[in-house]
Protein backbone atom coordinates (compact mmCIF):
# COMPACT_ATOMS: atom_id res chain seq x y z
CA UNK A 1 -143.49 137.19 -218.64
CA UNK A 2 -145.78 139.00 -216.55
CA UNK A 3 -144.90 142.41 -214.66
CA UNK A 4 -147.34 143.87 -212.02
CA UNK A 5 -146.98 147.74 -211.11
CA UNK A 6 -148.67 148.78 -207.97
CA UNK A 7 -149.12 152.92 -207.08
CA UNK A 8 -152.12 153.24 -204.79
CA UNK A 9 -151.71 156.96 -204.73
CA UNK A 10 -153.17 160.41 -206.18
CA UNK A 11 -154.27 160.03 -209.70
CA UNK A 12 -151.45 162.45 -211.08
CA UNK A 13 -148.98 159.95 -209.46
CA UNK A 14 -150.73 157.18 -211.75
CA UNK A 15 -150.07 159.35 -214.71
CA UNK A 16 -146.47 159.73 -213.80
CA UNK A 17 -145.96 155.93 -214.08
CA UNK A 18 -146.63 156.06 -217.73
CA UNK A 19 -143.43 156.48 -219.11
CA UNK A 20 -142.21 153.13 -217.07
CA UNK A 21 -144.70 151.45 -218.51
CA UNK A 22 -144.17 152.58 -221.83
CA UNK A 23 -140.77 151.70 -221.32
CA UNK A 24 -141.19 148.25 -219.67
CA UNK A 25 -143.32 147.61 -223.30
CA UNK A 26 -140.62 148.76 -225.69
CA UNK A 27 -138.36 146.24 -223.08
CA UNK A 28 -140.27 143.46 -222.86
CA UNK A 29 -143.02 143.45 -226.02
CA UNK A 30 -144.20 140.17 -225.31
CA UNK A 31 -144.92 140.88 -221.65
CA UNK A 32 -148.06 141.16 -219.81
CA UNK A 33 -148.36 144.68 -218.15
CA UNK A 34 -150.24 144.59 -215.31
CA UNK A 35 -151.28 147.66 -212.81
CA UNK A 36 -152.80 148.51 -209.56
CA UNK A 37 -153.66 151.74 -208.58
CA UNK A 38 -156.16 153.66 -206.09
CA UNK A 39 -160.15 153.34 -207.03
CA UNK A 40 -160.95 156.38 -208.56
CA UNK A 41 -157.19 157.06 -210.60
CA UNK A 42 -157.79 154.76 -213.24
CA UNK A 43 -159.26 156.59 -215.19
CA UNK A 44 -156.59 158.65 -216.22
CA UNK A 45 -154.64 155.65 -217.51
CA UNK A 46 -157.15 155.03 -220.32
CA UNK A 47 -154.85 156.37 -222.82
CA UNK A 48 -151.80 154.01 -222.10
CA UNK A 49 -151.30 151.49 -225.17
CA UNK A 50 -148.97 150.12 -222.51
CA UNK A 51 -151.18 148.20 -220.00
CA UNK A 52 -152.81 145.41 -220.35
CA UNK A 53 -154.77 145.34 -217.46
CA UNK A 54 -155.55 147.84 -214.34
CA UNK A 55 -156.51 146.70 -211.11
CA UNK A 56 -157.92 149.02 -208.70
CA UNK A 57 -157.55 148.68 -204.61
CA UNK A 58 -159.88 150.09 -202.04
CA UNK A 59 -159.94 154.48 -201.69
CA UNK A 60 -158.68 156.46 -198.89
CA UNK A 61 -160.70 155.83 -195.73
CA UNK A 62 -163.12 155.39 -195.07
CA UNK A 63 -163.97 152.70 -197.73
CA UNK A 64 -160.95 150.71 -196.52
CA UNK A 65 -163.09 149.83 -193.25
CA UNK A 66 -165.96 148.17 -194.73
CA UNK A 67 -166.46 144.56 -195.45
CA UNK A 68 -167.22 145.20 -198.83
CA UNK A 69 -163.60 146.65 -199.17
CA UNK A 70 -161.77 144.23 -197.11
CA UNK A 71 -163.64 141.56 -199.06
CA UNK A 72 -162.42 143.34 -202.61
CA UNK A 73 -159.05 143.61 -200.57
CA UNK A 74 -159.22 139.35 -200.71
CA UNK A 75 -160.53 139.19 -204.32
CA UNK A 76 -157.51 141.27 -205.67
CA UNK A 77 -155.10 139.26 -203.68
CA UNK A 78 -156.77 136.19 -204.69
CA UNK A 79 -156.23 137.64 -208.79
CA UNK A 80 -152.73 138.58 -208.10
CA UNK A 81 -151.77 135.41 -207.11
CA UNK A 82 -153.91 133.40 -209.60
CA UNK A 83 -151.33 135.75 -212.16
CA UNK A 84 -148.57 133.85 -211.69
CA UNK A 85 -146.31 137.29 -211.79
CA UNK A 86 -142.85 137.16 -212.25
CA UNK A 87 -142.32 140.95 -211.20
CA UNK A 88 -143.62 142.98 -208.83
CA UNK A 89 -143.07 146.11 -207.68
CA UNK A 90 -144.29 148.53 -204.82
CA UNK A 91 -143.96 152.22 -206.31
CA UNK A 92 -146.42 153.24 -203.42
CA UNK A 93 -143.53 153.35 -200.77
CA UNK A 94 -146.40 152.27 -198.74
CA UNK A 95 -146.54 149.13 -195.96
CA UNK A 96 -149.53 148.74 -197.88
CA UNK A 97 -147.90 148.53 -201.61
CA UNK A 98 -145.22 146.23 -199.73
CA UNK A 99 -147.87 144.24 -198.37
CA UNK A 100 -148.99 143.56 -202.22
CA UNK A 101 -146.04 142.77 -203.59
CA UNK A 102 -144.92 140.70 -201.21
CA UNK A 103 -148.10 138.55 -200.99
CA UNK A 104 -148.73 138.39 -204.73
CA UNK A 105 -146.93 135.49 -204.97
CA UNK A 106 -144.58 136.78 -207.72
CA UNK A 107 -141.14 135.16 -208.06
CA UNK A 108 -139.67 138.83 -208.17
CA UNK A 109 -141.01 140.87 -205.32
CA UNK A 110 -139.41 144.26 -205.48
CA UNK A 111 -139.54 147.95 -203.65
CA UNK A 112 -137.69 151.23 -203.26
CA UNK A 113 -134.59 150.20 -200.27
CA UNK A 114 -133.12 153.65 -200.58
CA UNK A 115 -135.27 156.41 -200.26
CA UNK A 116 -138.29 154.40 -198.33
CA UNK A 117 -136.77 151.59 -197.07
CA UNK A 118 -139.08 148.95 -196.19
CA UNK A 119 -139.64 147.79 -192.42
CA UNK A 120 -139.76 144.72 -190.64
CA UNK A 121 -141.54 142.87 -191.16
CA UNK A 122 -142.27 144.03 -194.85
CA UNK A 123 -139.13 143.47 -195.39
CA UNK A 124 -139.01 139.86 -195.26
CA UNK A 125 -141.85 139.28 -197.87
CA UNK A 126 -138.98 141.11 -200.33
CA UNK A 127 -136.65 139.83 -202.28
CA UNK A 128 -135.61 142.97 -204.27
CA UNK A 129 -134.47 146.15 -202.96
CA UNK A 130 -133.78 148.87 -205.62
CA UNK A 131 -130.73 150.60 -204.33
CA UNK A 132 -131.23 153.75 -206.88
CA UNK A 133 -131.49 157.71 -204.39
CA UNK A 134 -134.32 158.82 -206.49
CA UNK A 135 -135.19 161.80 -203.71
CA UNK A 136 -133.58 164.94 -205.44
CA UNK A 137 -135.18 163.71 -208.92
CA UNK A 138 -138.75 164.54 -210.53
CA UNK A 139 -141.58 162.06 -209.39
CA UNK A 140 -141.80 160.89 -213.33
CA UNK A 141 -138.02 159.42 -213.09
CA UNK A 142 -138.46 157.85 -209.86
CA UNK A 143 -140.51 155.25 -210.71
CA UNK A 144 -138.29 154.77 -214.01
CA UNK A 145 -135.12 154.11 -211.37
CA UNK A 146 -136.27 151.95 -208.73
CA UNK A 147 -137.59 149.20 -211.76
CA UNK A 148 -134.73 149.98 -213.84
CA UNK A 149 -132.31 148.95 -210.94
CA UNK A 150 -133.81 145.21 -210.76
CA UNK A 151 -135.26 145.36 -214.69
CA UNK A 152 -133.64 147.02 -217.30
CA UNK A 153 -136.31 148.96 -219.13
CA UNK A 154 -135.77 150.30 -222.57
CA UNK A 155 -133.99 154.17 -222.77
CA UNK A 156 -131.48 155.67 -220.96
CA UNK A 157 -134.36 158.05 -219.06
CA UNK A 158 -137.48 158.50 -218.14
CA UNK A 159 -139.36 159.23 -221.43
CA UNK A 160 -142.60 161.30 -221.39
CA UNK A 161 -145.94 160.79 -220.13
CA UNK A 162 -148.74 158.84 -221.97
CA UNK A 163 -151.92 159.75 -222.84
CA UNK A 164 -152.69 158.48 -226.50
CA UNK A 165 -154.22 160.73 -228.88
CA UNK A 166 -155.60 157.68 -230.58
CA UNK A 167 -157.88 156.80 -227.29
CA UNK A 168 -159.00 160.28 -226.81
CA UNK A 169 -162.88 160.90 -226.58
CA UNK A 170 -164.56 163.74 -228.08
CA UNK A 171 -166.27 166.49 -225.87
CA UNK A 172 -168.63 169.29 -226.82
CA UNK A 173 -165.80 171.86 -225.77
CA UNK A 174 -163.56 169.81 -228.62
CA UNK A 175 -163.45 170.74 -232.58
CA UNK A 176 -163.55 174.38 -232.67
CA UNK A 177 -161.12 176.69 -232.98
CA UNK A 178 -158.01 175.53 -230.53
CA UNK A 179 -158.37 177.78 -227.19
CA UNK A 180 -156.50 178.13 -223.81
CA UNK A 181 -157.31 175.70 -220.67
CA UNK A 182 -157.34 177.09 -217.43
CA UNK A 183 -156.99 174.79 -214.79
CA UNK A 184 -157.79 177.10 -211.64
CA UNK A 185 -159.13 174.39 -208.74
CA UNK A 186 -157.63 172.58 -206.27
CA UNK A 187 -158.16 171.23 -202.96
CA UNK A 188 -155.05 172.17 -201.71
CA UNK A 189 -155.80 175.69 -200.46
CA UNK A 190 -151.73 176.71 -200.37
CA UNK A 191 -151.71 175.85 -204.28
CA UNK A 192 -154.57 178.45 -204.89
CA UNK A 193 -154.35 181.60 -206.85
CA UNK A 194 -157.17 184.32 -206.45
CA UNK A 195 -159.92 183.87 -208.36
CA UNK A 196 -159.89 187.30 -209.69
CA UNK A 197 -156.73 187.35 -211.05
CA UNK A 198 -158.10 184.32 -212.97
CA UNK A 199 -160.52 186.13 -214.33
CA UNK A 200 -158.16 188.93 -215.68
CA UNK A 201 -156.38 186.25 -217.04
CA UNK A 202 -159.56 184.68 -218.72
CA UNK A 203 -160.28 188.36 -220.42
CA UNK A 204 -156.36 189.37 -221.54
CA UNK A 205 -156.89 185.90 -223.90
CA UNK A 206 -160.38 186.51 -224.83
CA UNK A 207 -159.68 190.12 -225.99
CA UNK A 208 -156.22 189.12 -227.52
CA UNK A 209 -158.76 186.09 -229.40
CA UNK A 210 -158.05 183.09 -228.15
CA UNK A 211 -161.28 181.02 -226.65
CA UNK A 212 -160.81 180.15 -223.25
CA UNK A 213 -162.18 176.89 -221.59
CA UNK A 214 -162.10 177.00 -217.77
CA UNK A 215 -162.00 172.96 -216.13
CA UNK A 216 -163.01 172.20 -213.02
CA UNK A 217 -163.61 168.48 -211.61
CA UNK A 218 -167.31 167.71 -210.34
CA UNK A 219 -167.15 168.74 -206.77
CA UNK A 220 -169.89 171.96 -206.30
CA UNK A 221 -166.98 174.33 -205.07
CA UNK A 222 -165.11 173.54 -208.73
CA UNK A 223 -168.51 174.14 -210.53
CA UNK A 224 -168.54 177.52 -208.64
CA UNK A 225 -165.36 178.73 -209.35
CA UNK A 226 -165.48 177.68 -213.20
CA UNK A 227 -169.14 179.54 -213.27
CA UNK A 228 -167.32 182.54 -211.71
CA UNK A 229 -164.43 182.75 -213.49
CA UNK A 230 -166.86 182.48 -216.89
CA UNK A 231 -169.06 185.01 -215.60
CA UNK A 232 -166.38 187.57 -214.55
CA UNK A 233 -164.52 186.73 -218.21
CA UNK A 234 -167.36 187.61 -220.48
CA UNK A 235 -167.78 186.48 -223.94
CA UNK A 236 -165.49 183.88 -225.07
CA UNK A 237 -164.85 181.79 -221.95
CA UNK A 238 -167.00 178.73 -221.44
CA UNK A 239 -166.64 176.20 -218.46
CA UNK A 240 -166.65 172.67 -218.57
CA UNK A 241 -168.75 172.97 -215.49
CA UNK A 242 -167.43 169.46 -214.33
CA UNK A 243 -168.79 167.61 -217.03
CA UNK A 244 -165.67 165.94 -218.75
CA UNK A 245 -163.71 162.22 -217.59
CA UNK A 246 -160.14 162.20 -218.12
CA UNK A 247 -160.68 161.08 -221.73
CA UNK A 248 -162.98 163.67 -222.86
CA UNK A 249 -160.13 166.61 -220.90
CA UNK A 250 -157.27 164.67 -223.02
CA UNK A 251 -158.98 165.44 -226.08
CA UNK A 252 -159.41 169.02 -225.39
CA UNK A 253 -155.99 169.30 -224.21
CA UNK A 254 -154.70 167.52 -227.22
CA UNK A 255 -156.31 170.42 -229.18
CA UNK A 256 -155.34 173.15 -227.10
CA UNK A 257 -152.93 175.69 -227.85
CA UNK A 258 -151.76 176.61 -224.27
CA UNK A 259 -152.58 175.35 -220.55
CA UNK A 260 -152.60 177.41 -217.54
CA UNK A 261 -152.68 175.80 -213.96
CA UNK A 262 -152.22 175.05 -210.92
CA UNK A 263 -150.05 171.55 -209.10
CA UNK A 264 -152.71 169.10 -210.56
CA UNK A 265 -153.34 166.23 -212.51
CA UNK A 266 -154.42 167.81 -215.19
CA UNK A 267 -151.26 169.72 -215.60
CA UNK A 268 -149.66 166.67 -216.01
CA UNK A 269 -152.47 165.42 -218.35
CA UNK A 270 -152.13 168.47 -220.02
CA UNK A 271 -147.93 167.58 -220.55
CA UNK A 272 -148.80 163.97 -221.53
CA UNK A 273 -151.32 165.41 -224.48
CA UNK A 274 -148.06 167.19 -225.65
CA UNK A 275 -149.99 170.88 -224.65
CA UNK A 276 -147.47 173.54 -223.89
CA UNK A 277 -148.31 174.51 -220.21
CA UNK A 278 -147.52 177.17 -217.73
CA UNK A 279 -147.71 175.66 -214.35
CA UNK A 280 -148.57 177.69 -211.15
CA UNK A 281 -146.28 176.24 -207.91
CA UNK A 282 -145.89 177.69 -204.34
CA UNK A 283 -142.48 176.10 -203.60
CA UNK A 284 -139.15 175.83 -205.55
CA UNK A 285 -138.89 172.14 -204.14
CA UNK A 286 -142.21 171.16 -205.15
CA UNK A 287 -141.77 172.37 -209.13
CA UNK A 288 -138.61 170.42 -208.98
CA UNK A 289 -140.35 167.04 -208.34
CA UNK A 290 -144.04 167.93 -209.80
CA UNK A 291 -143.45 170.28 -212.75
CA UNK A 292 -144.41 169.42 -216.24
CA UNK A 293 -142.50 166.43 -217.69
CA UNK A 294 -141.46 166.39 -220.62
CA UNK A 295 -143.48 169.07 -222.55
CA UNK A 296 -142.38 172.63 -223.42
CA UNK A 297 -143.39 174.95 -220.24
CA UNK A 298 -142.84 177.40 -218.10
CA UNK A 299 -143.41 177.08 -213.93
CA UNK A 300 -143.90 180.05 -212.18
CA UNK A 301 -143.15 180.73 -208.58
CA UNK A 302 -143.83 183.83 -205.89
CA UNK A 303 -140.89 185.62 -205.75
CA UNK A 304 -138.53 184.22 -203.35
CA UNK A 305 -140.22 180.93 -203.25
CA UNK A 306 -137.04 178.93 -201.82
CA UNK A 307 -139.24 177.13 -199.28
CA UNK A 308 -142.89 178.28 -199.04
CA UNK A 309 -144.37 181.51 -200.89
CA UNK A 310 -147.39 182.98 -200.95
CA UNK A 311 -149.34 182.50 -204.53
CA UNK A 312 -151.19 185.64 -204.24
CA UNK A 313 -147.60 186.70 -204.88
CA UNK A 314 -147.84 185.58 -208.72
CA UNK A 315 -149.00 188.52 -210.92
CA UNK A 316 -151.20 188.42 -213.33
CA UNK A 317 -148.88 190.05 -215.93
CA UNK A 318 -146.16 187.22 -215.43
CA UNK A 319 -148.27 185.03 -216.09
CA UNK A 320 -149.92 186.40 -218.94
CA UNK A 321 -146.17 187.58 -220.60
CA UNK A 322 -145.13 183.70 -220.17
CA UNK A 323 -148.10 182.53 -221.91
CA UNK A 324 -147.38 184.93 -224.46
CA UNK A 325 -144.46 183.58 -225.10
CA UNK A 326 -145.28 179.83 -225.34
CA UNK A 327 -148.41 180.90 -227.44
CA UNK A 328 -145.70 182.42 -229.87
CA UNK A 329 -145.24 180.18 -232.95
CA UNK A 330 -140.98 182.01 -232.89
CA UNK A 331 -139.00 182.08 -230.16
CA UNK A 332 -140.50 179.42 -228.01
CA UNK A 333 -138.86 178.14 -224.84
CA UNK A 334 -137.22 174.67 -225.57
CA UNK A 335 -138.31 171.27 -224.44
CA UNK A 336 -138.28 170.86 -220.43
CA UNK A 337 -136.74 167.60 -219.52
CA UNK A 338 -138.49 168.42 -216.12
């Protein structure tokens, strides 16, 4: 049997598949896993055992407009079908996902018919529907539901996410003594916290002796940031100045003793390297769908943050007396189930 999982979004949303793959392998062993995601997210699926095979589509525009994408556009199709797939699912919620599926060829062409019901005339190149209301549940479940409804998969839940220690790669930040990651960059400005306030927060766990690493991606305004955070933190903070793939991060993270960030992907790398995290959110709603899965953690909100706060509201001392507290080796919180 072959299965085919298609998610052309974010790469923290490829992440969050991981624990339907893993499950779709403990289901199916003799199965060939096969994925699609965004160019540019598969990287983060390196460490999943699970898959057999990832397939990337064409970016965000613009690459979708050039011929060399549209052409890559053919050449996937023209795999997918060669495949032979007897499952296929949409977990995009996308015209485009449905447009996958439903031309793949597969002899199971399934989507989401609750939350995201598909359209004419996407509709008609379906022939399964998932009739599982996945909307009030965390993003790492939903996928779980919509397959489980047309595939049982192994479990009774969503299990946690995958990143393998085994396929970790080593990093210069990597075999010292284990440190905190701070995670402070973004490109969503309403998930940023000051950069100050980082910076306390980089010198209350330097002078209470734990090594801090600052990560930020490659863009120049991340380098920035990690340089100023470093610079404003003194002696015992180092950045990774942008120079670490999702492999190399895992390995640090699967090391570290505590993680500190903002609504990323690598907060959710950091939960599937098993790292206990405290996770920075601006809305109630979103830390009910995006908070750390699976992985002991604490979220922390402005005050009042039904709907929309401000994160400038989020002190520096709650954040540091929450880390304190997963840092402690007694009286930890227990395991999240997200």
């Amino acid at each position: 049997m072959r299965l085919l999982f298609i998610k052309l979004k974010h790469i923290g949303d490829a992440l969050l598949l991981t624990p339907t793959l893993t499950a779709a392998r403990a289901a199916y062993p003799a199965a060939e896993i096969w994925v699609v995601v965004r160019r540019g997210t598969e990287g983060i699926l390196a460490g999943c055992p699970a898959i057999d095979r990832v397939l990337t589509s064409a970016a965000v525009e613009p690459e979708r407009r050039t011929c060399w994408a549209w052409w890559s556009e053919v050449r996937l199709m023209a795999e997918l079908r060669r495949a032979r797939v007897d499952y296929a699912f949409d977990l995009t919620h996308s015209d485009r996902g449905r447009l996958l599926v439903g031309l793949s060829g597969a002899r199971h062409r399934c989507a989401d018919g609750v939350v995201y019901p598909p359209r004419w005339p996407w509709r008609s190149l379906l022939n399964g529907l998932s009739r599982e209301d996945w909307s009030q549940g965390h993003r790492a479940e939903a996928d779980w539901r919509v397959v489980n409804a047309l595939l049982p998969l192994a479990g009774a839940a969503a299990g946690p996410l995958v990143f393998d220690r085994a396929r970790v790669a080593h990093c210069r930040f990597s075999g010292g003594k284990p440190g905190v990651v701070l995670h402070p960059a973004t490109r969503w400005a309403r998930k940023r916290w000051l950069t100050e306030r980082w910076s306390q927060l980089a010198r209350a766990f330097t002078a209470a002796g734990h090594p801090v690493i600052v990560s930020v991606g490659p863009a120049a305004e991340e380098i920035a940031l990690g340089e100023a955070i470093v610079a404003d933190a003194g002696a015992g903070a180092v950045s990774t100045g942008g120079q670490l793939n999702w492999s190399q991060l895992a390995g640090l993270l699967h090391e570290a003793r505590l993680f500190v960030g903002v609504d990323t992907a690598a907060m959710h790398l950091a939960a599937a390297c098993g790292c206990p995290t405290v996770a920075l959110f601006h809305s109630r709603a979103q830390a009910a769908v995006w908070s750390p899965w699976r992985v002991r953690s604490s979220v922390l909100l402005p005050p009042g943050a039904a709907a929309e706060g401000q994160m400038e509201e989020i002190t520096v001392e709650a954040v540091w007396s929450t880390s304190e507290r997963l840092l402690a080796p007694e009286g930890a919180p227990p395991l999240r189930a997200g």
